[in-house]
PDB file of N, CA and C in Angstrom:
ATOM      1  N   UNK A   1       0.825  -1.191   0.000  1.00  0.00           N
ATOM      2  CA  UNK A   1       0.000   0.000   0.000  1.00  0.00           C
ATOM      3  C   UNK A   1       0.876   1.265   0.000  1.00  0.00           C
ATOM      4  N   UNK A   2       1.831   1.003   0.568  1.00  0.00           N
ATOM      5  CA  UNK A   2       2.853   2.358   1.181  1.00  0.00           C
ATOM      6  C   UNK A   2       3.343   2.415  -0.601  1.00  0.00           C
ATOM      7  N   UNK A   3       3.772   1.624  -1.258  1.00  0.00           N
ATOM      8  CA  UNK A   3       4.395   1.685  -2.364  1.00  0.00           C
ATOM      9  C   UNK A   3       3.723   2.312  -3.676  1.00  0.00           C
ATOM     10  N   UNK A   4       2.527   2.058  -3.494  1.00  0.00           N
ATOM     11  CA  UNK A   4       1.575   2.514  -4.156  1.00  0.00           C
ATOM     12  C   UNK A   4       1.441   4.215  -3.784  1.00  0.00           C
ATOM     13  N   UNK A   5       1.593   4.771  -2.859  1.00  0.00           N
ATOM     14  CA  UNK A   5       1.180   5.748  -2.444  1.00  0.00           C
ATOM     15  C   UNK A   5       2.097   6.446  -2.697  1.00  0.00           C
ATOM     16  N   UNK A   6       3.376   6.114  -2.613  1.00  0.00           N
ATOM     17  CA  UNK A   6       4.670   6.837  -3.502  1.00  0.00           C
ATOM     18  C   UNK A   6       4.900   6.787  -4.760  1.00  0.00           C
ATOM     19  N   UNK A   7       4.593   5.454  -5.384  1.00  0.00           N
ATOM     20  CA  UNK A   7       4.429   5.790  -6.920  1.00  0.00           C
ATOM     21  C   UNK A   7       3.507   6.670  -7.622  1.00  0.00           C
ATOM     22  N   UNK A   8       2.152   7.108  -6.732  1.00  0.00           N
ATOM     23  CA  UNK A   8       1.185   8.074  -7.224  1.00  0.00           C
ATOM     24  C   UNK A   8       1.625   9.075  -6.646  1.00  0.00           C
ATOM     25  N   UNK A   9       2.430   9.368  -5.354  1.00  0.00           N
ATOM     26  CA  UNK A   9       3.150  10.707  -5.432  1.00  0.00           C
ATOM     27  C   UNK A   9       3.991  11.385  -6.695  1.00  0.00           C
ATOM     28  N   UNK A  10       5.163  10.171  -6.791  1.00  0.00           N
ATOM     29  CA  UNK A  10       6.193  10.474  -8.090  1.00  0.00           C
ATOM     30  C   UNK A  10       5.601  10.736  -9.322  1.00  0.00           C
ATOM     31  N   UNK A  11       4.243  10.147  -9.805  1.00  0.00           N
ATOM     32  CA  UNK A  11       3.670  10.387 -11.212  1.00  0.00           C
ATOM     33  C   UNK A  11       3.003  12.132 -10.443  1.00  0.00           C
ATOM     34  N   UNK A  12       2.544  12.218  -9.536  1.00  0.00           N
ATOM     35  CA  UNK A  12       1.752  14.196  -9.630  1.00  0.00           C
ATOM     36  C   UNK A  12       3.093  14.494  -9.590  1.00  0.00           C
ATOM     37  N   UNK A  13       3.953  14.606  -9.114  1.00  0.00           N
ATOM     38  CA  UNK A  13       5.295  15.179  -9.093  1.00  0.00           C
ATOM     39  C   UNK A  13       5.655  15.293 -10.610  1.00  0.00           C
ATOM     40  N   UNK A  14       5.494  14.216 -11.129  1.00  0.00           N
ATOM     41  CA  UNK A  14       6.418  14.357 -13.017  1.00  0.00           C
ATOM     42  C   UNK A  14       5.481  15.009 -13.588  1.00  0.00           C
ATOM     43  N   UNK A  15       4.164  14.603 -13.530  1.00  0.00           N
ATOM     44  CA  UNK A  15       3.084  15.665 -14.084  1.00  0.00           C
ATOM     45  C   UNK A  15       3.451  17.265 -14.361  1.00  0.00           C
ATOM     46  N   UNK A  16       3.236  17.628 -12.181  1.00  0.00           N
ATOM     47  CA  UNK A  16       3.477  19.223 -12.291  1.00  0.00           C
ATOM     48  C   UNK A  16       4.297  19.788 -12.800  1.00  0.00           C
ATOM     49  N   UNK A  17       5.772  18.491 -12.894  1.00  0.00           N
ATOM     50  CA  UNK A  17       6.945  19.639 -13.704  1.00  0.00           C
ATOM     51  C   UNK A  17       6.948  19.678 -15.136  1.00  0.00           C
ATOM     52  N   UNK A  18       6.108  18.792 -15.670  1.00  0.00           N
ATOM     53  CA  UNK A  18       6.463  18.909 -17.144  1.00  0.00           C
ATOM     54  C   UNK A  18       4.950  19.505 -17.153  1.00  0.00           C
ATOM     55  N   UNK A  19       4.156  20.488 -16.809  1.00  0.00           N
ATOM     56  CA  UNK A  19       3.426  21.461 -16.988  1.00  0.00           C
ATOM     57  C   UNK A  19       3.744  22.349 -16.689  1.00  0.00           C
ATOM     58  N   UNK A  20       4.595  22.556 -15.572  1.00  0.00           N
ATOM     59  CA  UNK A  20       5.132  24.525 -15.686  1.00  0.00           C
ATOM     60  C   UNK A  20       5.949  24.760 -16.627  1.00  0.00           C
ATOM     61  N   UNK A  21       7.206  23.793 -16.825  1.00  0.00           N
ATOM     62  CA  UNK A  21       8.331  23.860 -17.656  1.00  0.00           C
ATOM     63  C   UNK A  21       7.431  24.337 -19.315  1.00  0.00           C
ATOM     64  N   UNK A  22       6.183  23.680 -19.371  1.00  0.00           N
ATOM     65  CA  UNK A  22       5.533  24.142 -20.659  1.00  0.00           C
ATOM     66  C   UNK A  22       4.802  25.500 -20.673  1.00  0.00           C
ATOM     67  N   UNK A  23       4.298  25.856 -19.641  1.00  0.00           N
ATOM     68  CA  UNK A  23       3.850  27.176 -19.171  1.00  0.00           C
ATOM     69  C   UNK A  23       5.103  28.088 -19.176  1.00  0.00           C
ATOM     70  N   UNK A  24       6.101  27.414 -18.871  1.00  0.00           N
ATOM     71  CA  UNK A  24       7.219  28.499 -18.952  1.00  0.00           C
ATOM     72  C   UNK A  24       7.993  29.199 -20.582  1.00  0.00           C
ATOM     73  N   UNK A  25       7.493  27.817 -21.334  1.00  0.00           N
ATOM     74  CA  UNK A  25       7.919  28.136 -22.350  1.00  0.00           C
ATOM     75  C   UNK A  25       6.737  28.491 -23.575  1.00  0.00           C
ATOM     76  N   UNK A  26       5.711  28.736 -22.967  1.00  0.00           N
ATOM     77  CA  UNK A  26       4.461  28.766 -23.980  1.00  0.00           C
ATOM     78  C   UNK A  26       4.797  30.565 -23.832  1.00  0.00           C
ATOM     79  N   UNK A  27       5.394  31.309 -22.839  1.00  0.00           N
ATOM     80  CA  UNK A  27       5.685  32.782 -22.905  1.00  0.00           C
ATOM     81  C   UNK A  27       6.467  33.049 -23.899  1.00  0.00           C
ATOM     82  N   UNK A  28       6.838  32.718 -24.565  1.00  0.00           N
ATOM     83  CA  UNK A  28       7.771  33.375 -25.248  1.00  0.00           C
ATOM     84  C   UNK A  28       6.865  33.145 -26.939  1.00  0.00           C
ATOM     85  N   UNK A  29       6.690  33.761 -27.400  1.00  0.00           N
ATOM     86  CA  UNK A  29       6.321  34.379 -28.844  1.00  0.00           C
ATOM     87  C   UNK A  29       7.398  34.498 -30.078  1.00  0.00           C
ATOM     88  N   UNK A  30       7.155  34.034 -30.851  1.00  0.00           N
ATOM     89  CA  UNK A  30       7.965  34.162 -32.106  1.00  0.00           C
ATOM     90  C   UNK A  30       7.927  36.032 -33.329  1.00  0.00           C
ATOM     91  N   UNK A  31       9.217  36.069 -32.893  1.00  0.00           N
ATOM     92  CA  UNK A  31       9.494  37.194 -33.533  1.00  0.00           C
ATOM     93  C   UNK A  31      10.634  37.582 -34.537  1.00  0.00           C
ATOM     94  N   UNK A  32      10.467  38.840 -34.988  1.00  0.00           N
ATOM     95  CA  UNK A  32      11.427  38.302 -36.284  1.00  0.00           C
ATOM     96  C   UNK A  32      12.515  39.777 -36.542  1.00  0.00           C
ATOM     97  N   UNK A  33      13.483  39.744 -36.618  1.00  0.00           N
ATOM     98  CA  UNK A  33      14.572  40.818 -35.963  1.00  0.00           C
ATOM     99  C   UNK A  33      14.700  41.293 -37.435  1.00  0.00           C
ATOM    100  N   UNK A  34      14.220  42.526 -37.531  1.00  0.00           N
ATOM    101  CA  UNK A  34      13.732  43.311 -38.641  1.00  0.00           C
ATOM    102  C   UNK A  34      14.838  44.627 -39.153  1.00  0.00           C
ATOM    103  N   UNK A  35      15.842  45.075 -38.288  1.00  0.00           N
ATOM    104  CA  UNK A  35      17.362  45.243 -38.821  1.00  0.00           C
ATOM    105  C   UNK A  35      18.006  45.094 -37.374  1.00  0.00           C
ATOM    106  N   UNK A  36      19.674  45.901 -38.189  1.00  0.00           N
ATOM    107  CA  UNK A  36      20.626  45.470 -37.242  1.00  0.00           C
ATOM    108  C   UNK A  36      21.501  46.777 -37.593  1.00  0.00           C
ATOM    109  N   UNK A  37      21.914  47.510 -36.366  1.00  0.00           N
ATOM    110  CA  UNK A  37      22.738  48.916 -36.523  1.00  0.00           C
ATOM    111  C   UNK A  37      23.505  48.736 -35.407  1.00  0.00           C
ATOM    112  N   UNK A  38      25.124  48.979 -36.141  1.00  0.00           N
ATOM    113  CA  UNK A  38      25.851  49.166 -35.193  1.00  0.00           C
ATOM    114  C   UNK A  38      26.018  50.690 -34.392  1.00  0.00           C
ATOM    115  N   UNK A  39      26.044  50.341 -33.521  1.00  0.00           N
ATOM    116  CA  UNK A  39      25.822  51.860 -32.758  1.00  0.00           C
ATOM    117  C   UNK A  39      27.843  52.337 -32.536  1.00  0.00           C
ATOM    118  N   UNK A  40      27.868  53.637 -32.882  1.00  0.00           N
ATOM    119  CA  UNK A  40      29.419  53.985 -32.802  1.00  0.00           C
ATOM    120  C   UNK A  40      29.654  54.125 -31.526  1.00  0.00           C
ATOM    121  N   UNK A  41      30.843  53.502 -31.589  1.00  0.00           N
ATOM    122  CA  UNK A  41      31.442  53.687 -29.872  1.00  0.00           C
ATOM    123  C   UNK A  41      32.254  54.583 -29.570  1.00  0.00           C
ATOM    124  N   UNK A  42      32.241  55.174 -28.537  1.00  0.00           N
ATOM    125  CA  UNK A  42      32.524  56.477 -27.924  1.00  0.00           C
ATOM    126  C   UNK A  42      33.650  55.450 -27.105  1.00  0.00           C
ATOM    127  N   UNK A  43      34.724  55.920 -27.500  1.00  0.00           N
ATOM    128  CA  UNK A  43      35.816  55.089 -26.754  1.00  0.00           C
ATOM    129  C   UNK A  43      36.861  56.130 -25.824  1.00  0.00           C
ATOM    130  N   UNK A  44      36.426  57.173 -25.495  1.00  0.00           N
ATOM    131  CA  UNK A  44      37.311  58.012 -24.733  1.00  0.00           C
ATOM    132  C   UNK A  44      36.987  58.026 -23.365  1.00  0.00           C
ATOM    133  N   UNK A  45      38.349  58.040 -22.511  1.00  0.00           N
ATOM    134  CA  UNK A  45      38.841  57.585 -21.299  1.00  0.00           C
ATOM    135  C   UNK A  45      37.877  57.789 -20.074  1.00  0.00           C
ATOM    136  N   UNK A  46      37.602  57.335 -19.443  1.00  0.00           N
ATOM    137  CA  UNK A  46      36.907  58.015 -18.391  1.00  0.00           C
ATOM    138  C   UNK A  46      37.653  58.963 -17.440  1.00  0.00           C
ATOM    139  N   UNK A  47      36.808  59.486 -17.017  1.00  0.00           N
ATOM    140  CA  UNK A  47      37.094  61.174 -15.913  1.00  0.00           C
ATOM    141  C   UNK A  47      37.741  60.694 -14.926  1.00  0.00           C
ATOM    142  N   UNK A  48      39.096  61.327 -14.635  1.00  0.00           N
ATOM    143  CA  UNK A  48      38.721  60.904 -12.733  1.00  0.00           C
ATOM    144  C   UNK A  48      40.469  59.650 -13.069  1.00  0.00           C
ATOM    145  N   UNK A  49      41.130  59.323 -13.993  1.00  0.00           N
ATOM    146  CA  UNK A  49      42.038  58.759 -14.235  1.00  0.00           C
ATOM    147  C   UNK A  49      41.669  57.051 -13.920  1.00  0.00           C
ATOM    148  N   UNK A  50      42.385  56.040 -14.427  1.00  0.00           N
ATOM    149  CA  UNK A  50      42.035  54.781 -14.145  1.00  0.00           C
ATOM    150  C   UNK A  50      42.793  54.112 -15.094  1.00  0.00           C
ATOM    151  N   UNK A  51      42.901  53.029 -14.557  1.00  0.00           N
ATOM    152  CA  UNK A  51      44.101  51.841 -15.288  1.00  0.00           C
ATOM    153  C   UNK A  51      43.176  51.106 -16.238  1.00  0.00           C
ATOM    154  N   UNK A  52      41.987  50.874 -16.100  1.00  0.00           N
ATOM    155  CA  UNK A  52      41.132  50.252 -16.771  1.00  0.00           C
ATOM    156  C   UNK A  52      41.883  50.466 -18.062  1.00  0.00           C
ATOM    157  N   UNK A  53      41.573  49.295 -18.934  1.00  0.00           N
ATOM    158  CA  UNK A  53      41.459  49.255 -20.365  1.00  0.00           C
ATOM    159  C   UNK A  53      40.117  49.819 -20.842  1.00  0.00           C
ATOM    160  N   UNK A  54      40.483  50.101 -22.274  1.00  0.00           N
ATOM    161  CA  UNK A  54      38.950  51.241 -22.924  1.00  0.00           C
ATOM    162  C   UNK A  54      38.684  49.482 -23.562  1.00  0.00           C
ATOM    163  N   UNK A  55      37.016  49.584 -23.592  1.00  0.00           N
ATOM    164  CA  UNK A  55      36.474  48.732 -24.043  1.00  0.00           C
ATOM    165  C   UNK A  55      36.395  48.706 -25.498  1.00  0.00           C
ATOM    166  N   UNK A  56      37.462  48.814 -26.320  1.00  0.00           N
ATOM    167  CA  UNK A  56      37.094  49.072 -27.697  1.00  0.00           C
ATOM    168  C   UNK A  56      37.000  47.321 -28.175  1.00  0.00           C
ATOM    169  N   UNK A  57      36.908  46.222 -27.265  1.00  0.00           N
ATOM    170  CA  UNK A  57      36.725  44.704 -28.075  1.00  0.00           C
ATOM    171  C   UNK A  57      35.210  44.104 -27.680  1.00  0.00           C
ATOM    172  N   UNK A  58      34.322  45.510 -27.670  1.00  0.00           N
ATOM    173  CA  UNK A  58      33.024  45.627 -27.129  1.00  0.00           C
ATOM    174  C   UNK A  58      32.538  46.229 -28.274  1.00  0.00           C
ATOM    175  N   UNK A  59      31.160  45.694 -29.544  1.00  0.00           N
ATOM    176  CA  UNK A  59      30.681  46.084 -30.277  1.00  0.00           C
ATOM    177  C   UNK A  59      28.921  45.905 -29.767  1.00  0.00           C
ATOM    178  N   UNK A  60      28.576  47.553 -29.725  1.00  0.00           N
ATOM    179  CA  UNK A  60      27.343  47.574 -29.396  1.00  0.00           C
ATOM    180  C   UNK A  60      26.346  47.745 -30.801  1.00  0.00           C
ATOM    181  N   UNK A  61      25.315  47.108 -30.571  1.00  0.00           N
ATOM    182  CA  UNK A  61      24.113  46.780 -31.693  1.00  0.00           C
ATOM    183  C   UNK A  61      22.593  47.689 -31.262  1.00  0.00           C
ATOM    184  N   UNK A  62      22.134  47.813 -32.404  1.00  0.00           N
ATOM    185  CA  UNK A  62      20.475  48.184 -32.075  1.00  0.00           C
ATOM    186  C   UNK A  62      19.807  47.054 -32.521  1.00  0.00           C
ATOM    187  N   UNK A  63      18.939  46.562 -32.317  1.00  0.00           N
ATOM    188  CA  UNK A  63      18.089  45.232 -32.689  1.00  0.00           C
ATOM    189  C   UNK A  63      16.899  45.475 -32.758  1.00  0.00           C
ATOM    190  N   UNK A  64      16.316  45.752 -34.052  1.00  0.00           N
ATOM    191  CA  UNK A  64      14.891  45.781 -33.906  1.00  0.00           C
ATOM    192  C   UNK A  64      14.095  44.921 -34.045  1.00  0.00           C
ATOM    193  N   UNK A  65      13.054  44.403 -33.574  1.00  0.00           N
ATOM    194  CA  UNK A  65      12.639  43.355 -33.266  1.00  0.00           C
ATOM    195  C   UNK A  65      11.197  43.383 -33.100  1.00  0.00           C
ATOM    196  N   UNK A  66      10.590  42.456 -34.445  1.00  0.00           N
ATOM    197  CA  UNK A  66       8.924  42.810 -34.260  1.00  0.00           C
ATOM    198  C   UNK A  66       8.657  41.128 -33.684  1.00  0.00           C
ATOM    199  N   UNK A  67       7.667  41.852 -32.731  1.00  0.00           N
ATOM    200  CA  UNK A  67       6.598  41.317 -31.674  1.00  0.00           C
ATOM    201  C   UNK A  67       5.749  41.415 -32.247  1.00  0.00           C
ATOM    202  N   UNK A  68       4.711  40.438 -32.862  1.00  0.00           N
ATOM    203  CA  UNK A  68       3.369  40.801 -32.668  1.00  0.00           C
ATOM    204  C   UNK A  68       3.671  42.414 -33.533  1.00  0.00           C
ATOM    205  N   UNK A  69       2.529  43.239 -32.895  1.00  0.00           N
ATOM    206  CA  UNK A  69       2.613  44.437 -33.744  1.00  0.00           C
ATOM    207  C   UNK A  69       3.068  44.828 -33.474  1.00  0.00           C
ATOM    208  N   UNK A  70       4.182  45.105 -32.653  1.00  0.00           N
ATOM    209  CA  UNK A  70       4.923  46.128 -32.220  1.00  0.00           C
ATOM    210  C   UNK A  70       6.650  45.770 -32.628  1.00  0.00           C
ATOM    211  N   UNK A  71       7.316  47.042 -32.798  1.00  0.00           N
ATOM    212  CA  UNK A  71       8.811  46.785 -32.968  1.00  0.00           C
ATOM    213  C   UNK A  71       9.642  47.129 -31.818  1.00  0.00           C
ATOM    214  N   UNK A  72      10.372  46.925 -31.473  1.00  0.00           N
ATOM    215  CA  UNK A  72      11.412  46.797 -30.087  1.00  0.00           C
ATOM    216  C   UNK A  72      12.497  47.445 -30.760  1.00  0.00           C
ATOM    217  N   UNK A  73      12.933  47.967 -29.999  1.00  0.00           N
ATOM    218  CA  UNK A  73      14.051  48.784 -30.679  1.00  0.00           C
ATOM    219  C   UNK A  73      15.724  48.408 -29.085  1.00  0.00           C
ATOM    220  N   UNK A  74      15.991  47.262 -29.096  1.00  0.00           N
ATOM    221  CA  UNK A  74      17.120  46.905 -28.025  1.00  0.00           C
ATOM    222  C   UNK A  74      18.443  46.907 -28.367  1.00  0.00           C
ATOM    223  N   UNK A  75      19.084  46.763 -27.446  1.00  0.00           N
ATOM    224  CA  UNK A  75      20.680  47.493 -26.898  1.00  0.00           C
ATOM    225  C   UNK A  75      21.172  45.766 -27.134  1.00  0.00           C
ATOM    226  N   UNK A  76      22.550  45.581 -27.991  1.00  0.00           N
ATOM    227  CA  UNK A  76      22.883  44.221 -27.446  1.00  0.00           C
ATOM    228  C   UNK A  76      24.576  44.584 -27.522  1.00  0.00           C
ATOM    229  N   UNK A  77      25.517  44.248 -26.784  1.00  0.00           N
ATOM    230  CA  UNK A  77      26.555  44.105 -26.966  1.00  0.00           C
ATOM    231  C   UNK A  77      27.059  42.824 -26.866  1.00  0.00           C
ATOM    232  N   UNK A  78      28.134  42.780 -27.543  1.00  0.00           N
ATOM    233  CA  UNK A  78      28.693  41.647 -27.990  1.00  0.00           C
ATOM    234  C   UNK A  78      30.469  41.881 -28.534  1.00  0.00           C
ATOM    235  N   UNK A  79      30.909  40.618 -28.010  1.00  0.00           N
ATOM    236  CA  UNK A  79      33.241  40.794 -28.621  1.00  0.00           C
ATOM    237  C   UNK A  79      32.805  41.092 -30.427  1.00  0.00           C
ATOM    238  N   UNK A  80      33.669  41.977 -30.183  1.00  0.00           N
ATOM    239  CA  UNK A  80      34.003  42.698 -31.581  1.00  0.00           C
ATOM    240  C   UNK A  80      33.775  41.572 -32.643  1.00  0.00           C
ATOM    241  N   UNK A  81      34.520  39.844 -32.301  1.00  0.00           N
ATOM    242  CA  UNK A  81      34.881  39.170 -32.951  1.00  0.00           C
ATOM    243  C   UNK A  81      33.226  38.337 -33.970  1.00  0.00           C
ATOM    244  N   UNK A  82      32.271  39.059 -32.677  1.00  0.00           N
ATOM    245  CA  UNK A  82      30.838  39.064 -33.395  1.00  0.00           C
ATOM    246  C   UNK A  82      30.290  39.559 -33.980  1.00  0.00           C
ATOM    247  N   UNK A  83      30.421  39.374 -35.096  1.00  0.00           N
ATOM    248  CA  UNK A  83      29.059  40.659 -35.833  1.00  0.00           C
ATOM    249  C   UNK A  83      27.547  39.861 -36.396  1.00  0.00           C
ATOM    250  N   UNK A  84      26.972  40.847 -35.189  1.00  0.00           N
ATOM    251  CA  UNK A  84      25.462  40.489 -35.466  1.00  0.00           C
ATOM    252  C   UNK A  84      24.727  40.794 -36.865  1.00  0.00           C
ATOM    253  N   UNK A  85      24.994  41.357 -37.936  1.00  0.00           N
ATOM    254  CA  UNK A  85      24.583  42.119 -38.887  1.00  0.00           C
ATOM    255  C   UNK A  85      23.630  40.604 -39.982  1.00  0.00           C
ATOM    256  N   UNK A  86      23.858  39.348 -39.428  1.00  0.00           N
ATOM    257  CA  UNK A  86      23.698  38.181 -40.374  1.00  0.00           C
ATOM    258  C   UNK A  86      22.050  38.141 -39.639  1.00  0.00           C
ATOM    259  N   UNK A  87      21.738  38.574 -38.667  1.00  0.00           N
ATOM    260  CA  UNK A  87      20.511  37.704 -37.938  1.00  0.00           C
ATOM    261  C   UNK A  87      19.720  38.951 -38.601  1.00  0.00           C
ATOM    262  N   UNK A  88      19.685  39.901 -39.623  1.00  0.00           N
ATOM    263  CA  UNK A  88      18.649  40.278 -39.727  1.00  0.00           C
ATOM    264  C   UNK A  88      17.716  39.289 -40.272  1.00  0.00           C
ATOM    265  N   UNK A  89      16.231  39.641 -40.260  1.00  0.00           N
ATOM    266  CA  UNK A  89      15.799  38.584 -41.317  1.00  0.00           C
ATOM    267  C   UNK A  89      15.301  37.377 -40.514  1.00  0.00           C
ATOM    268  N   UNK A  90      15.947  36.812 -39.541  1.00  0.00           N
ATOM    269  CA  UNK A  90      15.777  35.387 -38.522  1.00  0.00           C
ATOM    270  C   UNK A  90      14.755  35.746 -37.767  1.00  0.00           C
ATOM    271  N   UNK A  91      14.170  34.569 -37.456  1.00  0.00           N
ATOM    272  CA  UNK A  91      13.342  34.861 -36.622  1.00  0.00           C
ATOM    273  C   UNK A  91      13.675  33.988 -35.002  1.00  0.00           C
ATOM    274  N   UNK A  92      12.981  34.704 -34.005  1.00  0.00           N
ATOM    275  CA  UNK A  92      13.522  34.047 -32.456  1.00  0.00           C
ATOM    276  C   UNK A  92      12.576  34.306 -31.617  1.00  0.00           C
ATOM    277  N   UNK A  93      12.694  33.335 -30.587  1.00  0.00           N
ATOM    278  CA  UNK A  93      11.576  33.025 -29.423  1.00  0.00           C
ATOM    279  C   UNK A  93      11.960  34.330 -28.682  1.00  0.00           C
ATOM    280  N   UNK A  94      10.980  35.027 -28.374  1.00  0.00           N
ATOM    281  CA  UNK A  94      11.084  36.181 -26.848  1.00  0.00           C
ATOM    282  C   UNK A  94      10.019  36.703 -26.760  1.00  0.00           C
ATOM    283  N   UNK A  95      10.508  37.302 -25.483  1.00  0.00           N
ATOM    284  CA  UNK A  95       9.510  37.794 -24.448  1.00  0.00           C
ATOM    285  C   UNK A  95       9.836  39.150 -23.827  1.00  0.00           C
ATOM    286  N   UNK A  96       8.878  40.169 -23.772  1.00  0.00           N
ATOM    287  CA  UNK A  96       8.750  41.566 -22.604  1.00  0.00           C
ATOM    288  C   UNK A  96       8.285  41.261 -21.689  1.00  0.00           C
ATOM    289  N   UNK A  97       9.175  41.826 -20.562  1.00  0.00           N
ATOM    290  CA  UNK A  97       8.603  42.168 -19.435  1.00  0.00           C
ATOM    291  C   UNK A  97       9.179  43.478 -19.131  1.00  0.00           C
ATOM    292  N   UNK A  98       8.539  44.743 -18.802  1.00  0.00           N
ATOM    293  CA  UNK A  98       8.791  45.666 -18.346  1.00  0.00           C
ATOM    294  C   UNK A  98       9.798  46.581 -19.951  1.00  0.00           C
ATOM    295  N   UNK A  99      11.183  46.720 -19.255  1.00  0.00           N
ATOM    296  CA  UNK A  99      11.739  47.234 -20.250  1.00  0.00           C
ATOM    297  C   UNK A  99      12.884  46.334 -20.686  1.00  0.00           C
ATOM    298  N   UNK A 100      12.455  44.940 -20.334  1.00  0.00           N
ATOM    299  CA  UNK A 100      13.315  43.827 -20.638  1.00  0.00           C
ATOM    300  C   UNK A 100      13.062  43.300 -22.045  1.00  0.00           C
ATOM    301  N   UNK A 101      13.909  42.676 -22.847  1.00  0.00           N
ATOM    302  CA  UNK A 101      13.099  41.590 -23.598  1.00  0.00           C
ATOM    303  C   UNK A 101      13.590  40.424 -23.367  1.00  0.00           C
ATOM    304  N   UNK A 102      13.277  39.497 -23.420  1.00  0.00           N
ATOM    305  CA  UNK A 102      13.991  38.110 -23.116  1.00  0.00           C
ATOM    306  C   UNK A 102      14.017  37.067 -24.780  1.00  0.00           C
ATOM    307  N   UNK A 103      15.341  37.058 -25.089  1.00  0.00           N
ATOM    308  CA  UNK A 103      15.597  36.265 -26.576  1.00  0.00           C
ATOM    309  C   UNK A 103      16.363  34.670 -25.968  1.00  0.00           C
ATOM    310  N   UNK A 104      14.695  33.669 -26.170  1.00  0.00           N
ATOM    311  CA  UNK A 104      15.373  32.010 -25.751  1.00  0.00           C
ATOM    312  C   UNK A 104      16.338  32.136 -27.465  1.00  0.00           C
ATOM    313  N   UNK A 105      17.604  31.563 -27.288  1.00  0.00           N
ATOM    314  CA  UNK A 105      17.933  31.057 -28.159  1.00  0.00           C
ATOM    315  C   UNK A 105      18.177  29.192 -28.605  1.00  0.00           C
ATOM    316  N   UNK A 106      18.700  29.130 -29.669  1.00  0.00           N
ATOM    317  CA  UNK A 106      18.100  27.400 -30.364  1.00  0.00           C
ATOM    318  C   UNK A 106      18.681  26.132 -29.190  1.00  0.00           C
ATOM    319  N   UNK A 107      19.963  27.133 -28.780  1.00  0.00           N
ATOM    320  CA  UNK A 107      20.270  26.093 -27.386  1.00  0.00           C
ATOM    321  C   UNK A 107      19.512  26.034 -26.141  1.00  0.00           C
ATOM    322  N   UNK A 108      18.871  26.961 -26.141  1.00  0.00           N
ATOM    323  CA  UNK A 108      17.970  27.313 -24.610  1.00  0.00           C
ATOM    324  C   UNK A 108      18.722  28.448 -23.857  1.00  0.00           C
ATOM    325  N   UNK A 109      19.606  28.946 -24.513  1.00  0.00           N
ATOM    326  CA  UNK A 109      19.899  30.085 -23.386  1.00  0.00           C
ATOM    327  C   UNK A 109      19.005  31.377 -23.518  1.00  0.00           C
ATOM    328  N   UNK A 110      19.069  32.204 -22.496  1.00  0.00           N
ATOM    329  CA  UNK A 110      18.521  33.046 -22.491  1.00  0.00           C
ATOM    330  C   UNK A 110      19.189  34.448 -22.249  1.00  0.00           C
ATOM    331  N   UNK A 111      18.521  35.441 -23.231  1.00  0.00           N
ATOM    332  CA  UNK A 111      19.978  36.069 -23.516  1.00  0.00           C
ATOM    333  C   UNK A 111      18.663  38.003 -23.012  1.00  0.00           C
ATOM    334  N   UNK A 112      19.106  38.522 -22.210  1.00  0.00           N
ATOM    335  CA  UNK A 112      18.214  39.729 -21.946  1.00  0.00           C
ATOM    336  C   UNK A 112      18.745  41.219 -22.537  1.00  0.00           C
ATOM    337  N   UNK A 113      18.006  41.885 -22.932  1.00  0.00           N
ATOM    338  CA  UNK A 113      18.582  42.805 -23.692  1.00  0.00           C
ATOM    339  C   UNK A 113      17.281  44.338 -23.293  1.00  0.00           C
ATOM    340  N   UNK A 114      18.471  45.384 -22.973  1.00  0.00           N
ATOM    341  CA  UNK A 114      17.447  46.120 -22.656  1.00  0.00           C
ATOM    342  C   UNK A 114      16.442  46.907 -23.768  1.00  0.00           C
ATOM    343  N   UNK A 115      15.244  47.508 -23.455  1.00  0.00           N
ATOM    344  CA  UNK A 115      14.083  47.819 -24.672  1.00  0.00           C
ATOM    345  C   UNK A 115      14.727  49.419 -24.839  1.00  0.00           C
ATOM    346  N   UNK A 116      15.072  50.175 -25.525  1.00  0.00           N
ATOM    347  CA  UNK A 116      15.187  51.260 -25.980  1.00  0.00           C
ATOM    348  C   UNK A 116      14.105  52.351 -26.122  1.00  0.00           C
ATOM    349  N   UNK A 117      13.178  52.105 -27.015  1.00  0.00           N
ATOM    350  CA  UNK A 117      11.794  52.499 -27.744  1.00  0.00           C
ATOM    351  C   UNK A 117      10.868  51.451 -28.006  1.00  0.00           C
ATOM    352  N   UNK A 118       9.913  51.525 -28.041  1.00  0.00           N
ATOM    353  CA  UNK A 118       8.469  50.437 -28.511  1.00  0.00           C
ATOM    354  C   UNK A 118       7.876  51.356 -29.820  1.00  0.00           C
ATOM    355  N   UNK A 119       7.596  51.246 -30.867  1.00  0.00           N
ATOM    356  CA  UNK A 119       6.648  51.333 -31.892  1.00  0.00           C
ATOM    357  C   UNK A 119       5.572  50.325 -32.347  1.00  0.00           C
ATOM    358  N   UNK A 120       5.071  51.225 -33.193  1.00  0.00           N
ATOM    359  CA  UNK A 120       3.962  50.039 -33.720  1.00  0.00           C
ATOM    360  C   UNK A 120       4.241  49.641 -35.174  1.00  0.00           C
ATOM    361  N   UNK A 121       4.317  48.340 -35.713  1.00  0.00           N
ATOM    362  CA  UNK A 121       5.132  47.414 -36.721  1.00  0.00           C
ATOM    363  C   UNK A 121       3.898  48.666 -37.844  1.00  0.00           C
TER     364      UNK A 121
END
C-alpha cells in the first residue's frame, strides 16, 4: 500500500513539472529581428584617471525586433569578434517584461537585452 502511495506521489510530481516547464515556455512568442545597426562607440577615457582598459573589443548593436505588432528597438553588446549584422531577417523566441526583452535562443539560453523604444510594426 505504502508503495503505491509513492508511486502516485512520483507520477503528480512528473506531471506538475512537465506542466510549468511548458507554461514556462508557452511565454515566449515568435518574432522576427527586422534590422541590425551598429551603434558607434565612444571610446574616450573616463574622468577621474584609471588603469582600466577602454572597451574598444566591445561592439554595441540596435536590434529591432517585431513582436506581434509592435517593434522593439534593443541594446545588445557583444566581442568585436561578433558581428550580429547576419541575424537580420531570422526569426527568435522572446519575451517583454517591463523594459526587458527576453531572446530564448536554439540552445535554450537566455539572452536579456534592454528595450530602448516600442513602436507600432
Amino acid at each position: 500500500m505504502r508503495l503505491r502511495w509513492l508511486l502516485l506521489l512520483l507520477l503528480a510530481v512528473t506531471v506538475c513539472m512537465l506542466a510549468s516547464s511548458r507554461a514556462q515556455s508557452s511565454d515566449y512568442a515568435t518574432g522576427t529581428i527586422v534590422a541590425v545597426e551598429t551603434v558607434a562607440s565612444t571610446s574616450a577615457p573616463a574622468s577621474g584617471g584609471t588603469d582600466a582598459p577602454l572597451a574598444s573589443d566591445v561592439t554595441r548593436y540596435d536590434l529591432s525586433i517585431q513582436l506581434g505588432d509592435s517593434i522593439y528597438v534593443c541594446r545588445s553588446k557583444t566581442s568585436s569578434a561578433y558581428d550580429l549584422t547576419w541575424a537580420k531577417g531570422k526569426e527568435v523566441q522572446a519575451k517583454t517584461k517591463g523594459n526587458v526583452m527576453y531572446i530564448k535562443r536554439t540552445n535554450g539560453k537566455i539572452i536579456k537585452l534592454s528595450i530602448l523604444k516600442t513602436t507600432k510594426a
